[in-house]
PDB file of N, CA and C in Angstrom:
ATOM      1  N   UNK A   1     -12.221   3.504 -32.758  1.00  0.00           N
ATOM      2  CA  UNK A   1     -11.249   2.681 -32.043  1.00  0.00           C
ATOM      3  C   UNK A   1     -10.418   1.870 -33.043  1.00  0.00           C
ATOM      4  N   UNK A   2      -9.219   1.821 -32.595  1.00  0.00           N
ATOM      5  CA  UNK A   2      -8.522   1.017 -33.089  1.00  0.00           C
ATOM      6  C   UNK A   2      -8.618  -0.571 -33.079  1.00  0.00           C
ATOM      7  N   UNK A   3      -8.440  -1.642 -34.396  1.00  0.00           N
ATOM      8  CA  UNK A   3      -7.898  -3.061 -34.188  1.00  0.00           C
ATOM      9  C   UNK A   3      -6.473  -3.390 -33.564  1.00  0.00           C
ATOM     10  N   UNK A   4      -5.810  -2.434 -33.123  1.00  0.00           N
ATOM     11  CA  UNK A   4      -4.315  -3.029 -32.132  1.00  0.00           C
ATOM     12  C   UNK A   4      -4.717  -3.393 -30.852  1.00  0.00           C
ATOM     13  N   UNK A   5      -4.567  -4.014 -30.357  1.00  0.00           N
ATOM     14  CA  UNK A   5      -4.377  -5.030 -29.034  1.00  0.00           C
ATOM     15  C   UNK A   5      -4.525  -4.028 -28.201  1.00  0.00           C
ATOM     16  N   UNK A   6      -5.383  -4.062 -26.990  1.00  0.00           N
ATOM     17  CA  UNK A   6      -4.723  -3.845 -26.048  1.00  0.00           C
ATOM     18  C   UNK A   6      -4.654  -3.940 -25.088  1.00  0.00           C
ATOM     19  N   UNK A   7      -3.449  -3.698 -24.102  1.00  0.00           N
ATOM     20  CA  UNK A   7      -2.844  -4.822 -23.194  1.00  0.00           C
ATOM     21  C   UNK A   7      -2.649  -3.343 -21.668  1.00  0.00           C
ATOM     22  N   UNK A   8      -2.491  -4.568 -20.735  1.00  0.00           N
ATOM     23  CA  UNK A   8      -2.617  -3.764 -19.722  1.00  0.00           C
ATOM     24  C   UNK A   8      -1.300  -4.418 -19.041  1.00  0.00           C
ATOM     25  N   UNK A   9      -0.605  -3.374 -18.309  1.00  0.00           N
ATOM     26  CA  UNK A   9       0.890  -3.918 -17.427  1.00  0.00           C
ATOM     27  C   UNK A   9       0.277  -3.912 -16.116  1.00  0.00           C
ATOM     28  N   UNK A  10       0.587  -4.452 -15.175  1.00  0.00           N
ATOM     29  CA  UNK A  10       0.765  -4.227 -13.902  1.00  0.00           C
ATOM     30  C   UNK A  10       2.043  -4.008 -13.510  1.00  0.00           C
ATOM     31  N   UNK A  11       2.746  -3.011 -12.754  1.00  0.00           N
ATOM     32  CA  UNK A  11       4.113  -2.670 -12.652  1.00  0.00           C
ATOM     33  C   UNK A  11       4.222  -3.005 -10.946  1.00  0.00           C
ATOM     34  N   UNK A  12       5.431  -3.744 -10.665  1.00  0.00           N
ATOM     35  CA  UNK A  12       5.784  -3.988  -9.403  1.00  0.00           C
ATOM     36  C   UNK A  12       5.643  -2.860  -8.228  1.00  0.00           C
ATOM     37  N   UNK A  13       4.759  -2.488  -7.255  1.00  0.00           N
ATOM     38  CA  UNK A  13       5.213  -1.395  -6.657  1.00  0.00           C
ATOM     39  C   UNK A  13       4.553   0.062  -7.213  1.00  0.00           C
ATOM     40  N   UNK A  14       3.826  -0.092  -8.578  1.00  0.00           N
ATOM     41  CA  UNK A  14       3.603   1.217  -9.207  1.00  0.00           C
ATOM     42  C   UNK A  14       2.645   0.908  -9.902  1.00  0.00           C
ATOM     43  N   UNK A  15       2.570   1.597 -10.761  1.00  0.00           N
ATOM     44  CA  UNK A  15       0.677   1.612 -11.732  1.00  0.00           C
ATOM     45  C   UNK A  15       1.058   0.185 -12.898  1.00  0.00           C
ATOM     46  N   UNK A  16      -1.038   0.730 -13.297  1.00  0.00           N
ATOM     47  CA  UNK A  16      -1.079  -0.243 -14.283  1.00  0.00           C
ATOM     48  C   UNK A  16      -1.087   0.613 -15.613  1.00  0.00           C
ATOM     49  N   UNK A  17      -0.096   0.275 -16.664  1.00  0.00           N
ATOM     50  CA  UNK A  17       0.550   0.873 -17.880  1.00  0.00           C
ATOM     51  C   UNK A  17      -0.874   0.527 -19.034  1.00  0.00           C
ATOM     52  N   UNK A  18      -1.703   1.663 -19.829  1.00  0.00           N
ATOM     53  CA  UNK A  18      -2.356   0.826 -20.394  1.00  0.00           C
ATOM     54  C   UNK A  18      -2.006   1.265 -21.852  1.00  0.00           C
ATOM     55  N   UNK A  19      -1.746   0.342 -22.715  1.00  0.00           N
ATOM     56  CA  UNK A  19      -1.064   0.840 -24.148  1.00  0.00           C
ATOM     57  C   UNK A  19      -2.494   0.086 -25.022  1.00  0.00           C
ATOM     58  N   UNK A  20      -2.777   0.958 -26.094  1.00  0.00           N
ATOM     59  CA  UNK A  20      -3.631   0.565 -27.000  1.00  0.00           C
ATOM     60  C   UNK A  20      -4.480   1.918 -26.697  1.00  0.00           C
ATOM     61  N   UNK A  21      -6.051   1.184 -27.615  1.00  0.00           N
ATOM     62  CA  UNK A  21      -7.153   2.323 -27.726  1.00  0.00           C
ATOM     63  C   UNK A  21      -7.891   1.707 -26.288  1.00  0.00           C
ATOM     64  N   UNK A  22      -7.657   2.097 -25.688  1.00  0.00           N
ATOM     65  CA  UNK A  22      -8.762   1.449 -24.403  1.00  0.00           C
ATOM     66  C   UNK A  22      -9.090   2.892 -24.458  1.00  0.00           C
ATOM     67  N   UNK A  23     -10.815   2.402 -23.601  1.00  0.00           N
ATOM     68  CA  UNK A  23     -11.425   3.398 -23.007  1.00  0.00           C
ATOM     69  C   UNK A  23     -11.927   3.360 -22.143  1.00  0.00           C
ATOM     70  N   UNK A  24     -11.658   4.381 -21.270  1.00  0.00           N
ATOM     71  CA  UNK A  24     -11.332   4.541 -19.757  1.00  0.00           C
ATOM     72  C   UNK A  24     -12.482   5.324 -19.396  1.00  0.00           C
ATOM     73  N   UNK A  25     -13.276   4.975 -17.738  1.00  0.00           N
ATOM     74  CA  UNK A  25     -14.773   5.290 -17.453  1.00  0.00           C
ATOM     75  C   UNK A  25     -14.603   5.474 -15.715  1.00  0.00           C
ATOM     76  N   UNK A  26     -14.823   6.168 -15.699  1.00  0.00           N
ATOM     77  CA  UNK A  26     -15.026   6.679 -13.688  1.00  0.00           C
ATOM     78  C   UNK A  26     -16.295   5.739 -13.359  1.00  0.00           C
ATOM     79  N   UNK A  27     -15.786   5.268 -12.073  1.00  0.00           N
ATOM     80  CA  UNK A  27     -17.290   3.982 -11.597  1.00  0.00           C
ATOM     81  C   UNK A  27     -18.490   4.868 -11.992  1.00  0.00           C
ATOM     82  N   UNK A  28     -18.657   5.588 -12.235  1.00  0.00           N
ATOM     83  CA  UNK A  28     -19.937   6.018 -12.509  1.00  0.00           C
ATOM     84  C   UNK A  28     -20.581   5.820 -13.764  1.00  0.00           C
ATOM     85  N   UNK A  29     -19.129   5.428 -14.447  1.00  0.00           N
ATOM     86  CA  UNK A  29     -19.669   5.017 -16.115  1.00  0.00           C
ATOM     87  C   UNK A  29     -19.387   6.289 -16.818  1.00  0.00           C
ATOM     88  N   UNK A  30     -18.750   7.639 -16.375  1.00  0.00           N
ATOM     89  CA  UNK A  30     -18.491   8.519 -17.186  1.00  0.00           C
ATOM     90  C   UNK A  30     -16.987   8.472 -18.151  1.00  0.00           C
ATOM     91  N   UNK A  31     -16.803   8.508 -19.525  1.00  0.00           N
ATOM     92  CA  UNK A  31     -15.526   8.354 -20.058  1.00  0.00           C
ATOM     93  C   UNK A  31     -14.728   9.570 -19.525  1.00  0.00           C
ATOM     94  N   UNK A  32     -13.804   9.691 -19.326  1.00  0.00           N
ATOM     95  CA  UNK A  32     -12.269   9.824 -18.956  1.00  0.00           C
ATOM     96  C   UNK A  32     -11.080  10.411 -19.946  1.00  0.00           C
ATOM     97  N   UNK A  33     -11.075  11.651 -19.786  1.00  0.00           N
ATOM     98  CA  UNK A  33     -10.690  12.096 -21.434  1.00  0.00           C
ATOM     99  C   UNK A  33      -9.133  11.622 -21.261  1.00  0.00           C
ATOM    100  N   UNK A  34      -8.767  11.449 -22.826  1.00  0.00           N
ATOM    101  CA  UNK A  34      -7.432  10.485 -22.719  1.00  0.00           C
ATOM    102  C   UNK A  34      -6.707  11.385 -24.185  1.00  0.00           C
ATOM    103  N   UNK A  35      -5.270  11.701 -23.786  1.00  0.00           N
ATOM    104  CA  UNK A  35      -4.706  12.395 -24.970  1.00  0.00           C
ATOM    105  C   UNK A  35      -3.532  11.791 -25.562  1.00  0.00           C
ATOM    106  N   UNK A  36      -3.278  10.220 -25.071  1.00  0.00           N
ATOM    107  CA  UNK A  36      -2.033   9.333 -25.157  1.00  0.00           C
ATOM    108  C   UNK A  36      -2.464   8.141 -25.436  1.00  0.00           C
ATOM    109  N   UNK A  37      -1.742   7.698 -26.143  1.00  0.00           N
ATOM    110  CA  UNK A  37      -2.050   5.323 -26.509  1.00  0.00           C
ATOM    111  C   UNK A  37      -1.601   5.029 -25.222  1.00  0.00           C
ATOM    112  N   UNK A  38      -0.730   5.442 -24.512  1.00  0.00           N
ATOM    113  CA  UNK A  38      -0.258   4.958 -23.398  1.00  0.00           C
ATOM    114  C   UNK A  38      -0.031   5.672 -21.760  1.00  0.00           C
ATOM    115  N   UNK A  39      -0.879   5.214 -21.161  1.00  0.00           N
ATOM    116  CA  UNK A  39      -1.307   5.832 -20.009  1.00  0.00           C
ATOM    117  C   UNK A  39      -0.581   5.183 -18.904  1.00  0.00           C
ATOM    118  N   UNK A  40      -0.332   5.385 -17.460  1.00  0.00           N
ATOM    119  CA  UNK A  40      -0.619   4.702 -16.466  1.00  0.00           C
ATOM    120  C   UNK A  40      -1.754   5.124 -15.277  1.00  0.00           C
ATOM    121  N   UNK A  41      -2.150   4.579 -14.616  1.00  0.00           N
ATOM    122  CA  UNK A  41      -3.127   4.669 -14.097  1.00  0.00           C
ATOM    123  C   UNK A  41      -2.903   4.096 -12.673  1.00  0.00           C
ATOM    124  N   UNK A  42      -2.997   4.957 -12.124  1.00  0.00           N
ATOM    125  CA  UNK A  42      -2.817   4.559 -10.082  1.00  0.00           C
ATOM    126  C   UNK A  42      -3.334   3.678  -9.548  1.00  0.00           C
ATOM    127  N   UNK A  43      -2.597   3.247  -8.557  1.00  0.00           N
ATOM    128  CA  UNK A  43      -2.945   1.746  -8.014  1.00  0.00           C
ATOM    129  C   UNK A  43      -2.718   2.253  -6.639  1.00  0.00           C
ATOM    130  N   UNK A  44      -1.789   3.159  -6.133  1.00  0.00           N
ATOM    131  CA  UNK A  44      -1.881   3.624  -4.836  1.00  0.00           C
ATOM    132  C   UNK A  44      -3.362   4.755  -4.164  1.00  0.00           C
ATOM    133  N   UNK A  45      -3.865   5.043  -5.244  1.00  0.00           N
ATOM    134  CA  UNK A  45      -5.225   5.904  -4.205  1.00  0.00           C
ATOM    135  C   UNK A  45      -4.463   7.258  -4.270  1.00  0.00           C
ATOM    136  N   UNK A  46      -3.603   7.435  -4.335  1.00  0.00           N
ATOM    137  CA  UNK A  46      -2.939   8.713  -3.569  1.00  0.00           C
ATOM    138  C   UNK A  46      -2.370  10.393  -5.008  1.00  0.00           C
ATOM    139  N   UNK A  47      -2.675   9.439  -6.085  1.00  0.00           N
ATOM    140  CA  UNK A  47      -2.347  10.660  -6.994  1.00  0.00           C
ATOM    141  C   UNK A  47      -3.448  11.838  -7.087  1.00  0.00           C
ATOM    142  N   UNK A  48      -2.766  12.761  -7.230  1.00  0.00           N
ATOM    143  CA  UNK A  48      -3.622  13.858  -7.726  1.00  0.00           C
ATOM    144  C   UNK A  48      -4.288  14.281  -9.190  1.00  0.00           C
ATOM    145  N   UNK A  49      -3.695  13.254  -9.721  1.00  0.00           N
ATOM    146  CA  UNK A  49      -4.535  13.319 -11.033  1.00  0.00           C
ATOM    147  C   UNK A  49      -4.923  12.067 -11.176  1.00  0.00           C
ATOM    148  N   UNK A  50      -5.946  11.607 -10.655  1.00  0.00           N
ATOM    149  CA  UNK A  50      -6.554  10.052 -10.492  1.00  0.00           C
ATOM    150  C   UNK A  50      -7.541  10.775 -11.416  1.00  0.00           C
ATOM    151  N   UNK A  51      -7.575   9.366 -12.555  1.00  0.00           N
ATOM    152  CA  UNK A  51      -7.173   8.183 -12.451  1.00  0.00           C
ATOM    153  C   UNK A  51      -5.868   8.024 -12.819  1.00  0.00           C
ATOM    154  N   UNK A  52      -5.435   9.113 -13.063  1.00  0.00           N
ATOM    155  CA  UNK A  52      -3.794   8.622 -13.877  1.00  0.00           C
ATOM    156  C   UNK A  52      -2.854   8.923 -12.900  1.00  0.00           C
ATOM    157  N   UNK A  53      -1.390   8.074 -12.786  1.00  0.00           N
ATOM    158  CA  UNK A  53      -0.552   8.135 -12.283  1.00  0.00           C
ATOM    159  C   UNK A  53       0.732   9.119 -12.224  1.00  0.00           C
ATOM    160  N   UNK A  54       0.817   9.878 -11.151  1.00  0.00           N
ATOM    161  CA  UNK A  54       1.513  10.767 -10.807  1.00  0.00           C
ATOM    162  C   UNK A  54       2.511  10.886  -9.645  1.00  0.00           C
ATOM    163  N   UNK A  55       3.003   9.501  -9.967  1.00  0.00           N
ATOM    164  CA  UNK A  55       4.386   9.026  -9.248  1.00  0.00           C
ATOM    165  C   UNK A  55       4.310   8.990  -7.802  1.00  0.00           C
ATOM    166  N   UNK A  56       3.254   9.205  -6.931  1.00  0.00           N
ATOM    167  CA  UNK A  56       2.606   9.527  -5.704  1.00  0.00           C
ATOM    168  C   UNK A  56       3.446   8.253  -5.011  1.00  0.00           C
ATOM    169  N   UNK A  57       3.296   7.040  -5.515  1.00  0.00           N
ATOM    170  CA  UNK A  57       3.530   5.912  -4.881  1.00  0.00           C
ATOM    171  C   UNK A  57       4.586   5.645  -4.585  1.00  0.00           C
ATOM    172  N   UNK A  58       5.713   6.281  -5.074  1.00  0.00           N
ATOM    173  CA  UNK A  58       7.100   6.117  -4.868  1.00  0.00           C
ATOM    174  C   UNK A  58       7.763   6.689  -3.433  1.00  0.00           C
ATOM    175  N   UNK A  59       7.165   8.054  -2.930  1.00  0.00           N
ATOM    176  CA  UNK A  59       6.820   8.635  -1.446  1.00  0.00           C
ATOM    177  C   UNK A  59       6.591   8.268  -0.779  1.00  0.00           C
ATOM    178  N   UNK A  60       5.413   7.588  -1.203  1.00  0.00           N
ATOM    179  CA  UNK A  60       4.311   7.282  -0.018  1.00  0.00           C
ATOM    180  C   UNK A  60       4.670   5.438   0.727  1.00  0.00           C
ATOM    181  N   UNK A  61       5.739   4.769  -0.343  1.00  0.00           N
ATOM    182  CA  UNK A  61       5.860   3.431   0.092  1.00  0.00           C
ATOM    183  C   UNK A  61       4.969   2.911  -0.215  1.00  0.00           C
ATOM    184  N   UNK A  62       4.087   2.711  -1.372  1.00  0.00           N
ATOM    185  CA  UNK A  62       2.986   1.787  -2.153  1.00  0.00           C
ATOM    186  C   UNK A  62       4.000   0.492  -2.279  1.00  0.00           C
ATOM    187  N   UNK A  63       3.377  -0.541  -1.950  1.00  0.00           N
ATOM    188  CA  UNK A  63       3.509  -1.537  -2.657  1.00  0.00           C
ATOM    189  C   UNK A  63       2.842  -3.232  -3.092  1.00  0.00           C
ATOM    190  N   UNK A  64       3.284  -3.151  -3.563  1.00  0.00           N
ATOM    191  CA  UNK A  64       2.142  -4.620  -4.335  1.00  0.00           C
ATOM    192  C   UNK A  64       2.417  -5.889  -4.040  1.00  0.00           C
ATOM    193  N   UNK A  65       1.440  -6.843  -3.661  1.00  0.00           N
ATOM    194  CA  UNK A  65       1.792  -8.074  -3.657  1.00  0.00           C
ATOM    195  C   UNK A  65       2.815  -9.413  -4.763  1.00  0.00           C
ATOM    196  N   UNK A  66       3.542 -10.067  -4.195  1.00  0.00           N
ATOM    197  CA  UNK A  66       4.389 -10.441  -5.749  1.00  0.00           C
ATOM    198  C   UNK A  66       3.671 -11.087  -6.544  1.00  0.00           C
TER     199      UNK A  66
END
């Protein structure tokens, strides 16, 4: 793993952006294979490649509290 920061976005309406070395785990505690520093990751339930974001929410009328 890397020493760079890393930080997580929450995006209005859409996913959470995660930039850095994070490492990412299914509730079960299994890691989550990752091929990018910068991911987003679904907040609507509705993508087909959960955990990662696949624009699902933009269709479907997801949206987030302000």
């Amino acid at each position: 793993m890397s020493d760079d920061p890393v930080t997580i976005t929450a995006y209005p309406d859409g996913p959470l952006l995660v930039r850095g070395d994070a490492e990412i785990r299914t509730s079960e505690g299994e890691p989550v294979a990752r091929t990018r520093r910068t991911v987003a990751l679904c907040r609507c339930g509705l993508s087909t490649i959960e955990p990662y974001c696949d624009g699902t929410h933009k269709a479907s009328g997801f949206r987030t509290d302000d």
